[in-house]
C-alpha atoms as a PDB file:
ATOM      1  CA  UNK A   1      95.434 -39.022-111.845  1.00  0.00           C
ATOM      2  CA  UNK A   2      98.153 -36.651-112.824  1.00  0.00           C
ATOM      3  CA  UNK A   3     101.318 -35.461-111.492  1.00  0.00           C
ATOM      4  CA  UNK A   4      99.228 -32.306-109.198  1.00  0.00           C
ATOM      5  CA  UNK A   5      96.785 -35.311-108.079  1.00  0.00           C
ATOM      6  CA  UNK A   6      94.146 -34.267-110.522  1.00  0.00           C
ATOM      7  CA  UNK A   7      91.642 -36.436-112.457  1.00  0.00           C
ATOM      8  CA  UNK A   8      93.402 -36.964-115.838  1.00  0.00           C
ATOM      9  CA  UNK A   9      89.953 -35.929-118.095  1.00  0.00           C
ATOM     10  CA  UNK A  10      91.577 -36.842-121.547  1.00  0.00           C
ATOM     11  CA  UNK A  11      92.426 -40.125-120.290  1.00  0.00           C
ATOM     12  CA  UNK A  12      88.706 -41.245-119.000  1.00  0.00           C
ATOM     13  CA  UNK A  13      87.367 -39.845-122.352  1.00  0.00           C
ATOM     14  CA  UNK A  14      89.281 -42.208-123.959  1.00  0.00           C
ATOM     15  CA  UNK A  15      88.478 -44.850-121.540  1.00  0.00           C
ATOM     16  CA  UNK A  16      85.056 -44.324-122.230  1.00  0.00           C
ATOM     17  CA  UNK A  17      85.743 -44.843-126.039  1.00  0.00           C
ATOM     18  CA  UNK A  18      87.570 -48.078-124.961  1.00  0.00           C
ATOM     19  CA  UNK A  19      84.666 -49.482-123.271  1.00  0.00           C
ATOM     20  CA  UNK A  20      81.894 -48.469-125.564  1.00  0.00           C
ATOM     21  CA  UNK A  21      83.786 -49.464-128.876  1.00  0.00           C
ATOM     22  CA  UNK A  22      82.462 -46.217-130.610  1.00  0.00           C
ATOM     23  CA  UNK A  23      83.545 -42.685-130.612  1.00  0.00           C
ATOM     24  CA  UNK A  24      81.232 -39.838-129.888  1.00  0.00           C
ATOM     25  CA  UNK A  25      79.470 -38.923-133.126  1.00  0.00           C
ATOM     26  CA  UNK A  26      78.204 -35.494-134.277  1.00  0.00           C
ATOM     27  CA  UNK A  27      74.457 -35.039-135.839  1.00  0.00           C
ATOM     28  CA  UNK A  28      74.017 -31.787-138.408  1.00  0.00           C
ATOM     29  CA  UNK A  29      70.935 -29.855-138.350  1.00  0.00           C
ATOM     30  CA  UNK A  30      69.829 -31.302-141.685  1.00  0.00           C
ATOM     31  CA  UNK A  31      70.444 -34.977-140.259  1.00  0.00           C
ATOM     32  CA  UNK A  32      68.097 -33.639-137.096  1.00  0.00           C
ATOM     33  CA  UNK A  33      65.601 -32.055-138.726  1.00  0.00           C
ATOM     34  CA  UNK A  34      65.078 -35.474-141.129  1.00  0.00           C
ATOM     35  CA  UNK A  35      64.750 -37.773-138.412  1.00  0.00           C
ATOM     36  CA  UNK A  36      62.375 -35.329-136.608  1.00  0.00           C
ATOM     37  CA  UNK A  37      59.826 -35.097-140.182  1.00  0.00           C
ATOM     38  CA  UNK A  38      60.145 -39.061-139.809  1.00  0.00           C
ATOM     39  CA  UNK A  39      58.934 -38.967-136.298  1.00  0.00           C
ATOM     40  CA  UNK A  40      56.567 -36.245-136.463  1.00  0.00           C
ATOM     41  CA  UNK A  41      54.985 -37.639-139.915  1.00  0.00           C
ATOM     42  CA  UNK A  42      54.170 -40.920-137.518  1.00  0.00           C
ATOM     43  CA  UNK A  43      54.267 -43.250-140.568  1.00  0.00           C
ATOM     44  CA  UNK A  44      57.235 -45.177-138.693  1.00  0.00           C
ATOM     45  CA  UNK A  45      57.834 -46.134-135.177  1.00  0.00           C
ATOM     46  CA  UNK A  46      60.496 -44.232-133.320  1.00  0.00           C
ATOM     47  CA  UNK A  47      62.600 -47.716-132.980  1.00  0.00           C
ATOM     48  CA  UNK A  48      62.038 -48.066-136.721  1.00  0.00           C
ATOM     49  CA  UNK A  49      63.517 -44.676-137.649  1.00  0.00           C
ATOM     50  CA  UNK A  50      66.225 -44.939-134.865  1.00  0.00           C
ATOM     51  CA  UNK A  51      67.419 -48.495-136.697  1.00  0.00           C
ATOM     52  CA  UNK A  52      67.133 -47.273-140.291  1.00  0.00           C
ATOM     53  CA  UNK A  53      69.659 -43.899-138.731  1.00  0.00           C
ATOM     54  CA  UNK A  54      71.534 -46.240-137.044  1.00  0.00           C
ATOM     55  CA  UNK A  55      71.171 -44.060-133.616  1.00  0.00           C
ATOM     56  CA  UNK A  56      69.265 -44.847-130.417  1.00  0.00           C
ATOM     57  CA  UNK A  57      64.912 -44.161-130.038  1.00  0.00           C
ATOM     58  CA  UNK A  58      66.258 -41.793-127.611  1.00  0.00           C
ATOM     59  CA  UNK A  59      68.314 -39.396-130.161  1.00  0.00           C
ATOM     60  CA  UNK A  60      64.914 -39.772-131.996  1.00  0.00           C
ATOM     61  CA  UNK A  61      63.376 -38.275-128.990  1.00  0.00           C
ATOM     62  CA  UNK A  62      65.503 -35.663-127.980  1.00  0.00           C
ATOM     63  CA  UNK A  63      65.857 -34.291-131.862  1.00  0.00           C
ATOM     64  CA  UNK A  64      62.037 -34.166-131.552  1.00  0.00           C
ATOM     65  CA  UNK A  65      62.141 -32.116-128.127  1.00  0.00           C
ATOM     66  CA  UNK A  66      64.906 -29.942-129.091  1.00  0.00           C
ATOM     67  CA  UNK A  67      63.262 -29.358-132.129  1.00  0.00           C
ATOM     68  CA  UNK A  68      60.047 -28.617-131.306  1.00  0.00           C
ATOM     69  CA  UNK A  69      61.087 -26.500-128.309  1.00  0.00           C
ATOM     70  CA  UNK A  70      62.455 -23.744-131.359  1.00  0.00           C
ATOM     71  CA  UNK A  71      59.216 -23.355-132.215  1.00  0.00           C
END
C-alpha cells in the first residue's frame, strides 16, 4: 500500500515478475500470424508448435482465435 492507503500497482507487477521468473513478453503480428499457418496447416500438434515457439498451447490458441475472428 502507499502513503493515501492505495494498492501500490507497480509494486505487485513486479511481484508478479518475482514469482514467475519471466517478464511479460510481447508477440508481433508476423510472429502471430506464423504460429497460426503452423496450427491451421495441422501438420504439427498445438503442444509441438507451442515448444518449438517456446510459448504456451494456449498462446497457440488464442493467436488462432484472434486471428481467425479478423476474418
Amino acid at each position: 500500500m502507499d502513503r493515501r492507503g492505495q494498492k501500490d500497482t507497480n509494486r505487485v507487477a513486479h511481484d508478479a515478475q518475482e514469482a514467475y521468473g519471466k517478464e511479460k513478453r510481447t508477440f508481433t503480428g508476423d510472429f502471430k500470424l506464423k504460429v497460426t499457418s503452423e496450427a491451421l496447416a495441422g501438420e504439427k500438434t498445438i503442444q509441438v508448435i507451442a515448444a518449438e515457439n517456446d510459448i504456451s498451447a494456449s498462446l497457440v490458441v488464442l493467436f488462432q482465435e484472434k486471428i481467425l475472428e479478423r476474418e
